[in-house]
Protein backbone atom coordinates (compact mmCIF):
# COMPACT_ATOMS: atom_id res chain seq x y z
CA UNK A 1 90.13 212.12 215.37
CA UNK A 2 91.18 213.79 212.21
CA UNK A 3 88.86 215.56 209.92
CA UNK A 4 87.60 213.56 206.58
CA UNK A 5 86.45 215.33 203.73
CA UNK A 6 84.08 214.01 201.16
CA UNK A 7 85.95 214.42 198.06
CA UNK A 8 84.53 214.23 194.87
CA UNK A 9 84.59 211.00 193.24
CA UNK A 10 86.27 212.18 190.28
CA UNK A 11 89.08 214.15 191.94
CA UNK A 12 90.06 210.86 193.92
CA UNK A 13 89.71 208.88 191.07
CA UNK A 14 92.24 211.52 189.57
CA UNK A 15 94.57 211.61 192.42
CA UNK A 16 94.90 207.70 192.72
CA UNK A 17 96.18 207.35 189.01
CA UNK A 18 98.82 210.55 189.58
CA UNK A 19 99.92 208.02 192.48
CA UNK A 20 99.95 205.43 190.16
CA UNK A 21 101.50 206.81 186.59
CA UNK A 22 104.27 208.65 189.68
CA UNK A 23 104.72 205.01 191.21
CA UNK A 24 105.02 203.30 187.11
CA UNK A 25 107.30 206.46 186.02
CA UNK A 26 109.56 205.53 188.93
CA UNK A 27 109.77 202.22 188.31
CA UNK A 28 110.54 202.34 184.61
CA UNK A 29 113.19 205.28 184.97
CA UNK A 30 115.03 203.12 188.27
CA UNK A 31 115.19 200.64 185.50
CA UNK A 32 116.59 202.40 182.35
CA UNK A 33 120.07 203.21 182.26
CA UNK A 34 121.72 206.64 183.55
CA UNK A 35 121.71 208.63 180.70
CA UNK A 36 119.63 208.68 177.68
CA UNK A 37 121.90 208.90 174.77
CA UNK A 38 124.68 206.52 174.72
CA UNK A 39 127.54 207.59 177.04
CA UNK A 40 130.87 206.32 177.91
CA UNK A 41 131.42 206.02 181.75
CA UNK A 42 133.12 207.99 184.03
CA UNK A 43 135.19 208.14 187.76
CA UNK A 44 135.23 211.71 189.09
CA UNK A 45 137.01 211.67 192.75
CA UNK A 46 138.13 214.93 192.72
CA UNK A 47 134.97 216.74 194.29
CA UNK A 48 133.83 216.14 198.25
CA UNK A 49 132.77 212.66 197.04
CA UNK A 50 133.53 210.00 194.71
CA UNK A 51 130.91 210.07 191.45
CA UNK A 52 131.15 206.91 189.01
CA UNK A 53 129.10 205.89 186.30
CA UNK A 54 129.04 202.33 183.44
CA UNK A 55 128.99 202.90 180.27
CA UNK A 56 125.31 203.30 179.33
CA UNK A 57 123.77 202.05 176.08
CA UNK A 58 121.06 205.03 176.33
CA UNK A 59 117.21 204.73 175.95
CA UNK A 60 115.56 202.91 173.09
CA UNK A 61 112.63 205.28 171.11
CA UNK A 62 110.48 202.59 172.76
CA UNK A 63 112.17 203.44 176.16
CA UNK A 64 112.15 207.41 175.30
CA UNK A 65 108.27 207.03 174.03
CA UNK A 66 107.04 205.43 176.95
CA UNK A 67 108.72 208.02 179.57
CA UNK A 68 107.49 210.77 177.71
CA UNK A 69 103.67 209.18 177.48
CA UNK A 70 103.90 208.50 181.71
CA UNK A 71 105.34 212.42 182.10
CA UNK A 72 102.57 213.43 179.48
CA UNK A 73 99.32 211.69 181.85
CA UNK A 74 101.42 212.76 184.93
CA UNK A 75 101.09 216.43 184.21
CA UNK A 76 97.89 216.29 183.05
CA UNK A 77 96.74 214.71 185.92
CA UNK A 78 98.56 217.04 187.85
CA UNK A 79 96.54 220.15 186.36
CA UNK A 80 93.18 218.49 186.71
CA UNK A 81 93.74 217.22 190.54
CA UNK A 82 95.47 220.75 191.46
CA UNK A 83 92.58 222.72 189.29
CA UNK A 84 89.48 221.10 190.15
CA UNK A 85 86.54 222.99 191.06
CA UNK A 86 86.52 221.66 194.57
CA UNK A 87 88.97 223.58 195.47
CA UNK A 88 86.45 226.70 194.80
CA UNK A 89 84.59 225.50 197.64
CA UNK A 90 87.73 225.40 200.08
CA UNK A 91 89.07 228.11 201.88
CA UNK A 92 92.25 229.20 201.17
CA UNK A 93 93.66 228.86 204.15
CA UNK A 94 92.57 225.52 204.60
CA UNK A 95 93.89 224.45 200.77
CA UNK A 96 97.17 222.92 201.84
CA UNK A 97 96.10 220.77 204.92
CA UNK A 98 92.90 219.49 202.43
CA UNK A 99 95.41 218.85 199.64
CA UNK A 100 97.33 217.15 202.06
CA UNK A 101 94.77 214.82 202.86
CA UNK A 102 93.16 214.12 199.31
CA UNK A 103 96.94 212.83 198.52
CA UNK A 104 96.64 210.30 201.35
CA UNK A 105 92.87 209.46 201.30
CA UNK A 106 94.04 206.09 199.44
CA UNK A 107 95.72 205.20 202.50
CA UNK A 108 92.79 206.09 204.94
CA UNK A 109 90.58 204.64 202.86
CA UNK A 110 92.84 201.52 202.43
CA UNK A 111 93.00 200.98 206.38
CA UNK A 112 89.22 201.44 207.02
CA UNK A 113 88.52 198.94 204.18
CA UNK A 114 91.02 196.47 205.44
CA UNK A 115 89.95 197.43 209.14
CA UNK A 116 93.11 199.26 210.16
CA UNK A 117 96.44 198.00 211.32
CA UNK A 118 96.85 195.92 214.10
CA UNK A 119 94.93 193.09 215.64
């Protein structure tokens, strides 16, 4: 069985919305066109492989705003979840496999609430 680790509250409160402003900032930039100032398209064959791209309108400020807001809370989520003062407490050897397991403790905890897959 694998090891659990009791987290503190606020560090996976902190690591849940990284996954989600990650999971929004995806989203919106799969959305938004190529590039963000207007651009004409293009057809390059001559490399190893065939690169093509539409025209693209570019980003709105709206559009440009909200990116940089989501890459703003991203990275300051990042610092707090990656400088927290539980990770005083852990060895450093043991520091990747925890922080491996902090960034899937929504899962775990997901499947124990739900009563794990299968049945």
């Amino acid at each position: 069985m694998a090891t659990t680790y009791d987290f503190p509250s606020d560090l996976l409160a902190g690591q849940e919305e990284l996954h989600q402003v990650r999971a929004e900032l995806s989203a919106l930039l799969k959305r938004l066109p190529w590039s963000v100032e207007p651009s004409d398209g293009f057809c390059d064959d001559t490399g190893w492989r065939k690169v093509e791209r539409p025209a693209s309108p570019g980003w709105s400020a709206d559009e440009q705003a909200e990116v940089e807001k989501l890459r703003r809370r991203e990275h300051e989520l990042a610092v707090f979840v990656t400088t927290h003062r539980f990770w005083a407490e852990v060895g450093a050897a043991d520091r990747m496999e925890i922080r491996s397991k902090l960034k899937h403790a929504h899962e775990e905890s997901a499947q124990s609430a739900g009563g794990g897959k299968g049945a």
